[in-house]
N, C-alpha and C. Protein backbone atom coordinates (compact mmCIF):
# COMPACT_ATOMS: atom_id res chain seq x y z
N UNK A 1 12.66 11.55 79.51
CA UNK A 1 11.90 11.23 78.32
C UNK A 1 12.78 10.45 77.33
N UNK A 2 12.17 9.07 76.58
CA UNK A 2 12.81 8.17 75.99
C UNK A 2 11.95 8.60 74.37
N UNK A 3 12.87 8.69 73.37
CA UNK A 3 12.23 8.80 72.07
C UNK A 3 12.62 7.75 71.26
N UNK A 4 12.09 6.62 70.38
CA UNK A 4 12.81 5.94 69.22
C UNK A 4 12.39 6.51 68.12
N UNK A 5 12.71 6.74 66.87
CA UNK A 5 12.62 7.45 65.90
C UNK A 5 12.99 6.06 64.75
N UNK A 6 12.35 5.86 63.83
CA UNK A 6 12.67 5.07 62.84
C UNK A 6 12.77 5.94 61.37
N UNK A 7 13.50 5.25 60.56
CA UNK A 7 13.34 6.08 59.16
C UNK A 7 13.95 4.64 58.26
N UNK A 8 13.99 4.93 57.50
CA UNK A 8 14.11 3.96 55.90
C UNK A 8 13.56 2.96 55.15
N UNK A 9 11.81 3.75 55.87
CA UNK A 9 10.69 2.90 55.05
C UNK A 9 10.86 3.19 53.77
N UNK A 10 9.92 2.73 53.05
CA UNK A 10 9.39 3.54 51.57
C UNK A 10 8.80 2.46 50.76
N UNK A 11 8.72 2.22 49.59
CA UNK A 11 8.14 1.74 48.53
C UNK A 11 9.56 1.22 47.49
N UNK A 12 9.03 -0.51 47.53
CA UNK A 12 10.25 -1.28 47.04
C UNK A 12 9.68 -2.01 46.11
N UNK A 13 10.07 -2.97 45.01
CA UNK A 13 9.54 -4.16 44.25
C UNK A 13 9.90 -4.93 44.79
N UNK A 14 9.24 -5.87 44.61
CA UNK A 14 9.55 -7.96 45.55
C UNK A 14 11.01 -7.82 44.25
N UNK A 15 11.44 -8.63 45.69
CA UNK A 15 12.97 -9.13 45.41
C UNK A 15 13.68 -8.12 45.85
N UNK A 16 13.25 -6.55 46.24
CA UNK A 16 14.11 -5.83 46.20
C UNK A 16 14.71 -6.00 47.85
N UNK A 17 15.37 -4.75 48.54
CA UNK A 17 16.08 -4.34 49.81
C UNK A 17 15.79 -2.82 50.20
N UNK A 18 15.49 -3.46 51.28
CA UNK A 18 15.45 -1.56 52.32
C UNK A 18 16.14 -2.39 53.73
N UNK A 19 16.65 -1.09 54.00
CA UNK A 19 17.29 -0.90 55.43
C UNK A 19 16.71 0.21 56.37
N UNK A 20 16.02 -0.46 57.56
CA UNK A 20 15.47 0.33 58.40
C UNK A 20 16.54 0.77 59.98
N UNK A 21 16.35 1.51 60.28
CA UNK A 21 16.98 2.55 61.40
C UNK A 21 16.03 2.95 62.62
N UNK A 22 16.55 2.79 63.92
CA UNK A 22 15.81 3.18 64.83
C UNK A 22 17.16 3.81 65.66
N UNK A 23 16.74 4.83 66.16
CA UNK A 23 17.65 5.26 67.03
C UNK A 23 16.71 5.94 68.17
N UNK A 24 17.52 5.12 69.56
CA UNK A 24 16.89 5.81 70.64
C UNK A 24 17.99 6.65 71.29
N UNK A 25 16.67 8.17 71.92
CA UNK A 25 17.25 9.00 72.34
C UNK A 25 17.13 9.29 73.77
N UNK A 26 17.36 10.45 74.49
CA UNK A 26 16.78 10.96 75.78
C UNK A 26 17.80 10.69 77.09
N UNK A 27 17.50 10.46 78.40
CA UNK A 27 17.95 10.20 79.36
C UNK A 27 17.81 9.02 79.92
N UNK A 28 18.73 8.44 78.85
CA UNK A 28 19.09 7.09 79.04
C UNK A 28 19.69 5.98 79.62
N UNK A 29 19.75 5.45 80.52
CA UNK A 29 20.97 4.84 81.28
C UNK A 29 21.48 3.69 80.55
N UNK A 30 20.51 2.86 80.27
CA UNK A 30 21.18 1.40 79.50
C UNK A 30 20.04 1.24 78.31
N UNK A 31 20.15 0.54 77.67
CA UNK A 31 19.27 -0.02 76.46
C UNK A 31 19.69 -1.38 76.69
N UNK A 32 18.18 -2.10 77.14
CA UNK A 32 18.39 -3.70 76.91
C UNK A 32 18.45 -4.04 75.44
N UNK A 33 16.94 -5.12 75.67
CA UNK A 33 16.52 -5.37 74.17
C UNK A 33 16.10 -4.29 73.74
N UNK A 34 16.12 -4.97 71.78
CA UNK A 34 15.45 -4.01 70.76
C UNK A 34 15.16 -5.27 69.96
N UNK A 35 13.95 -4.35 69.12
CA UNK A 35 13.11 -5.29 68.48
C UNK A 35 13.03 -4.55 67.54
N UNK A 36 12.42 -5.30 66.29
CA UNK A 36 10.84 -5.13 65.27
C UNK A 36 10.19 -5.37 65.21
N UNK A 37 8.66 -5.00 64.98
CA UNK A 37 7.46 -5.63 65.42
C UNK A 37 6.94 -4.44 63.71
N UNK A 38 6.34 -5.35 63.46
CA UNK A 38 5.00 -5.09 62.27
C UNK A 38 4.03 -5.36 62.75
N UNK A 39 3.11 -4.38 61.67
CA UNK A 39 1.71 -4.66 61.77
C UNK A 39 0.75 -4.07 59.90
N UNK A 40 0.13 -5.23 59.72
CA UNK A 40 -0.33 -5.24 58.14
C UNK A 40 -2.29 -4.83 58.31
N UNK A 41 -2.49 -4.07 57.40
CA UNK A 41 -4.17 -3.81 57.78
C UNK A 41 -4.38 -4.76 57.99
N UNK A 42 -5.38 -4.68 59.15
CA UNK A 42 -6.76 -6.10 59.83
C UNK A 42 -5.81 -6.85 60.05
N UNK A 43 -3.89 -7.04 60.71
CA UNK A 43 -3.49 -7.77 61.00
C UNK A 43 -3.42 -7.17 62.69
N UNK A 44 -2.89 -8.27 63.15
CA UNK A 44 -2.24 -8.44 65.12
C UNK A 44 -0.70 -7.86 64.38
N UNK A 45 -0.35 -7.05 65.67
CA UNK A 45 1.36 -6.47 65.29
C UNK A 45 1.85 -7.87 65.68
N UNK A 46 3.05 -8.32 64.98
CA UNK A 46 3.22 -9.22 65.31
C UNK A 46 5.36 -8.91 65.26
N UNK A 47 6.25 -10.14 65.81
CA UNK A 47 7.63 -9.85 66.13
C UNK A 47 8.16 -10.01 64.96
N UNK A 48 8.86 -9.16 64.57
CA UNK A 48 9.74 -9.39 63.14
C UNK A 48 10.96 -10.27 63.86
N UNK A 49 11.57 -9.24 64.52
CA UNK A 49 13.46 -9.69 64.90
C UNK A 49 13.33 -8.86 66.25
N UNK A 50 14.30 -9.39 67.16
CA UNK A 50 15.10 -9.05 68.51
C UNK A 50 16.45 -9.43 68.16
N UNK A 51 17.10 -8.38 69.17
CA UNK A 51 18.24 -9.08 69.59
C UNK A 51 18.63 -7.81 71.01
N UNK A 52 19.26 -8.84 71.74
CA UNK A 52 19.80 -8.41 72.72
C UNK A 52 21.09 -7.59 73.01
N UNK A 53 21.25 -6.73 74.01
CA UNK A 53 22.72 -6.01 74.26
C UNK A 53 23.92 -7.04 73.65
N UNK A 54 23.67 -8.11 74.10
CA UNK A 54 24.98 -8.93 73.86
C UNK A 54 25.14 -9.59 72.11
N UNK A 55 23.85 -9.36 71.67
CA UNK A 55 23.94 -9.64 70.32
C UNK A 55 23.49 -10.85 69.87
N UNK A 56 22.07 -11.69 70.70
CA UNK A 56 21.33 -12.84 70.74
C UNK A 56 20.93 -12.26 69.65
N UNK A 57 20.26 -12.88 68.51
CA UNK A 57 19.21 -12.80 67.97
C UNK A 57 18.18 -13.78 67.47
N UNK A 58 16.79 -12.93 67.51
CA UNK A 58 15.93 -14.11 67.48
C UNK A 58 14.90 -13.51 66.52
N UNK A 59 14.28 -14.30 65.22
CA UNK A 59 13.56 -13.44 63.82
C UNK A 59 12.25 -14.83 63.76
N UNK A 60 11.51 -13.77 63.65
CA UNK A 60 10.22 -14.74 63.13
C UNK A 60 10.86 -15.32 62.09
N UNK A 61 9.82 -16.72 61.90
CA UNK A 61 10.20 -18.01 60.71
C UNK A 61 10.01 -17.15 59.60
N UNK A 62 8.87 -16.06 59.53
CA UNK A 62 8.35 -15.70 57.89
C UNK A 62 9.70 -15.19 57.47
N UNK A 63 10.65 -14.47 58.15
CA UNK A 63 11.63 -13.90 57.96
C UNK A 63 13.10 -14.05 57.65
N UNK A 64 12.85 -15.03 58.30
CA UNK A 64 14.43 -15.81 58.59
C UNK A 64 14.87 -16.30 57.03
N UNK A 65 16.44 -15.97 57.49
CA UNK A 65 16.95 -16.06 56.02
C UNK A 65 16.96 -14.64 54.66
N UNK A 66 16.05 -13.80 55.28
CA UNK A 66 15.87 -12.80 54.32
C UNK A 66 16.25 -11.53 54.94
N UNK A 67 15.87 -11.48 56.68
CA UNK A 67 16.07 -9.92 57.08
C UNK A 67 17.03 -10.28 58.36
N UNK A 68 18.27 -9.43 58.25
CA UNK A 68 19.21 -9.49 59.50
C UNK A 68 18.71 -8.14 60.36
N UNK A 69 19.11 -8.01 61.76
CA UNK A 69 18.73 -7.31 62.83
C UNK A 69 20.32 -7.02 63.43
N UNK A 70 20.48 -5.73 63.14
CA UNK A 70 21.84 -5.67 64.19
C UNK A 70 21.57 -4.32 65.13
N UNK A 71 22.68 -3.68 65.88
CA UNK A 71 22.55 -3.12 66.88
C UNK A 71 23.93 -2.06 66.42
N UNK A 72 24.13 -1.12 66.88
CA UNK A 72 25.03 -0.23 67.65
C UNK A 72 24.96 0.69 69.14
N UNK A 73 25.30 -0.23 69.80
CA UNK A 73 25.31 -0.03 71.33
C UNK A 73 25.92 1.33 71.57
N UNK A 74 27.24 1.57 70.83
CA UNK A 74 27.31 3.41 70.82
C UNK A 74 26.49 4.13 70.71
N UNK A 75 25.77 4.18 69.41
CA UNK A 75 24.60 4.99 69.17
C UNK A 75 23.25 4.76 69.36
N UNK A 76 23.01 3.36 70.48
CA UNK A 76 21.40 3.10 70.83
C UNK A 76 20.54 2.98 69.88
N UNK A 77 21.34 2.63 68.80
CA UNK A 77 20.56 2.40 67.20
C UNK A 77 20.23 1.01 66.71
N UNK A 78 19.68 0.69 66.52
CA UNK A 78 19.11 -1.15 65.61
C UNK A 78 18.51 -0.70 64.18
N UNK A 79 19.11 -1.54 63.69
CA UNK A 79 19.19 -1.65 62.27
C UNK A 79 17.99 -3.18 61.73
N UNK A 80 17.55 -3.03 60.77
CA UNK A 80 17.03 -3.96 59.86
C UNK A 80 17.45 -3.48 58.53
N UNK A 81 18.16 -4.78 58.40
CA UNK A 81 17.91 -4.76 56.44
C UNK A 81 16.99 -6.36 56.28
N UNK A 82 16.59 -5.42 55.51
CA UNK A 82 15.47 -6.65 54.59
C UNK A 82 15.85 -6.98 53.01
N UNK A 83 15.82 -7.78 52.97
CA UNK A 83 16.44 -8.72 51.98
C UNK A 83 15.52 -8.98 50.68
N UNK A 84 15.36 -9.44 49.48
CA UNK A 84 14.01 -10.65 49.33
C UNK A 84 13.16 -10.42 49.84
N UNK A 85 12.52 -8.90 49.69
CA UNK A 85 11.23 -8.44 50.18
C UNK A 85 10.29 -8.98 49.49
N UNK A 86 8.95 -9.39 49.93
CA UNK A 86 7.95 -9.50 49.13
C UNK A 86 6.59 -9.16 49.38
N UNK A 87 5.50 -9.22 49.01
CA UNK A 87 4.44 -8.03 48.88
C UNK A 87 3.93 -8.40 50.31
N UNK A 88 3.55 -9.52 51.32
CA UNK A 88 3.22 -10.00 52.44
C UNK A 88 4.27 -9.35 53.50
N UNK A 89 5.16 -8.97 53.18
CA UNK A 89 6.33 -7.88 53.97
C UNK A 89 5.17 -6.51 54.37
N UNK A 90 4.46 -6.13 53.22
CA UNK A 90 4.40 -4.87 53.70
C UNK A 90 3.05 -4.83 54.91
N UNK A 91 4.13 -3.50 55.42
CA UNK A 91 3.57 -3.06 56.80
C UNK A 91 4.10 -2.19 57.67
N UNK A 92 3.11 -1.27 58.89
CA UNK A 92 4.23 -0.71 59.43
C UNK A 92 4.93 -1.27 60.26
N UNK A 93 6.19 -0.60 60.02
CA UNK A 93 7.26 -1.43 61.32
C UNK A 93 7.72 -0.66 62.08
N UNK A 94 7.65 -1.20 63.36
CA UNK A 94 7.96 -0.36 64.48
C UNK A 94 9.41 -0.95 65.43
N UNK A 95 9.75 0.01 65.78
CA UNK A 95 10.95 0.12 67.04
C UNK A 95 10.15 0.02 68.22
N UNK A 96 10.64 -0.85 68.81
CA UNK A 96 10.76 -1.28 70.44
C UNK A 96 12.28 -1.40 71.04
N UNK A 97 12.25 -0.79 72.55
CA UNK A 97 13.31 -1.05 73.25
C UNK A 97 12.95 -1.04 74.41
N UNK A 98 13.55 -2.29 75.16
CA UNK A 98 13.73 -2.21 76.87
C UNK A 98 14.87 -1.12 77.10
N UNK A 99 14.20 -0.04 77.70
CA UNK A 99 15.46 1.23 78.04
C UNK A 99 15.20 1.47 80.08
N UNK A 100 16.37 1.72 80.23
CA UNK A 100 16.66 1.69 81.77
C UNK A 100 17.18 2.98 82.27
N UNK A 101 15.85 3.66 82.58
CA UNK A 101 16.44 5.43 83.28
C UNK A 101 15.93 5.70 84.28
N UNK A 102 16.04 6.56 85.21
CA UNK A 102 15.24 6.60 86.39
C UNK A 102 15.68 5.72 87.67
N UNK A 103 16.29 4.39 87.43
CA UNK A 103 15.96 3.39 88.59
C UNK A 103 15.10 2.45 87.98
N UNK A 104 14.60 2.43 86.83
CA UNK A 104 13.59 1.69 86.32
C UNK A 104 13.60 1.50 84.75
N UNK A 105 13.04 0.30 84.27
CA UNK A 105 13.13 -0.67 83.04
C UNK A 105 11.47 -0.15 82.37
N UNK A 106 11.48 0.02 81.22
CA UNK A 106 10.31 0.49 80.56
C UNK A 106 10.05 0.34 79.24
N UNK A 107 9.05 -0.35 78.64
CA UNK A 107 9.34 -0.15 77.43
C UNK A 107 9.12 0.72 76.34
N UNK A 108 9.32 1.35 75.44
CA UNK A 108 9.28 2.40 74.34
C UNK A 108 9.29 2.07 72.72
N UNK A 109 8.05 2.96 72.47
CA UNK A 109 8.04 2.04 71.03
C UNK A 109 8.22 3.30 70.02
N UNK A 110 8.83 3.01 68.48
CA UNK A 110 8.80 4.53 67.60
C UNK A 110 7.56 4.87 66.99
N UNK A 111 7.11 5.25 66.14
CA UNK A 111 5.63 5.65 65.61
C UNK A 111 5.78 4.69 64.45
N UNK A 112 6.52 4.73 64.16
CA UNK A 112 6.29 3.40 63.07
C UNK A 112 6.98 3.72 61.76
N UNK A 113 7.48 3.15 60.62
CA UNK A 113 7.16 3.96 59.36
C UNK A 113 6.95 2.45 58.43
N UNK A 114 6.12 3.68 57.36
CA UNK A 114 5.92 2.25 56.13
C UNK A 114 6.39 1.51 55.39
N UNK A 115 6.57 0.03 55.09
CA UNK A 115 7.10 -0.57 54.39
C UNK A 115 6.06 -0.74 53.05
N UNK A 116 6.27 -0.30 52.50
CA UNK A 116 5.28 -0.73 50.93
C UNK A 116 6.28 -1.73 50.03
N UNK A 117 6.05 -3.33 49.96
CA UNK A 117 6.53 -4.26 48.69
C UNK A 117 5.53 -4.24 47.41
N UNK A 118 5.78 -3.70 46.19
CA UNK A 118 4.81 -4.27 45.34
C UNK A 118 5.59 -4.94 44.46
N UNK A 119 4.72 -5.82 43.48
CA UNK A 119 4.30 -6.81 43.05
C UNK A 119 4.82 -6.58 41.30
């Protein structure tokens, strides 16, 4: 069993910063990719940021420039800080990871937590 767990949503003002946390757990063999993926009422979830084991990264345009994506491969953890938040930010954001246990590649997502920007 693979768990991601996110925490360091909450409620920010535009312009402000939050830093989000995912850490995956369980019987794990490798952790590929990790991602962020949002999703805003009556929106499609859509890709915030990836980056890969080796430390590729790749961030939607809305984003770029404002939110970095890093990793700790010790602790199977990915990080977002968000920068220059603003009210079109908010949403939930979720953890994704390609994780490798079993003999086999799968993907796993966290429950989400909320980003609230106001105005």
């Amino acid at each position: 069993q693979v768990q991601l767990v996110e925490s360091g949503g909450g409620l920010v003002q535009a312009g402000g910063s939050l830093r989000l946390s995912c850490a995956a757990s369980g019987n794990i063999f490798r952790v590929n990719i990790m991602g962020w993926y949002r999703q805003a009422p009556g929106k499609q979830r859509e890709l915030v940021a990836t980056i890969t084991s080796a430390g590729t990264t790749n961030y939607a345009d809305s984003v770029k420039g404002r939110f970095t994506i890093s990793r700790d491969n010790a602790k199977n953890t990915v990080y977002l800080q968000m920068n220059s938040l603003k009210p079109e930010d908010t949403a939930v954001y979720y953890c994704n990871s390609e994780v490798v246990r079993l003999g086999r590649a799968g993907d796993y997502w966290g429950q989400g937590t909320q980003v609230t920007v106001s105005s």
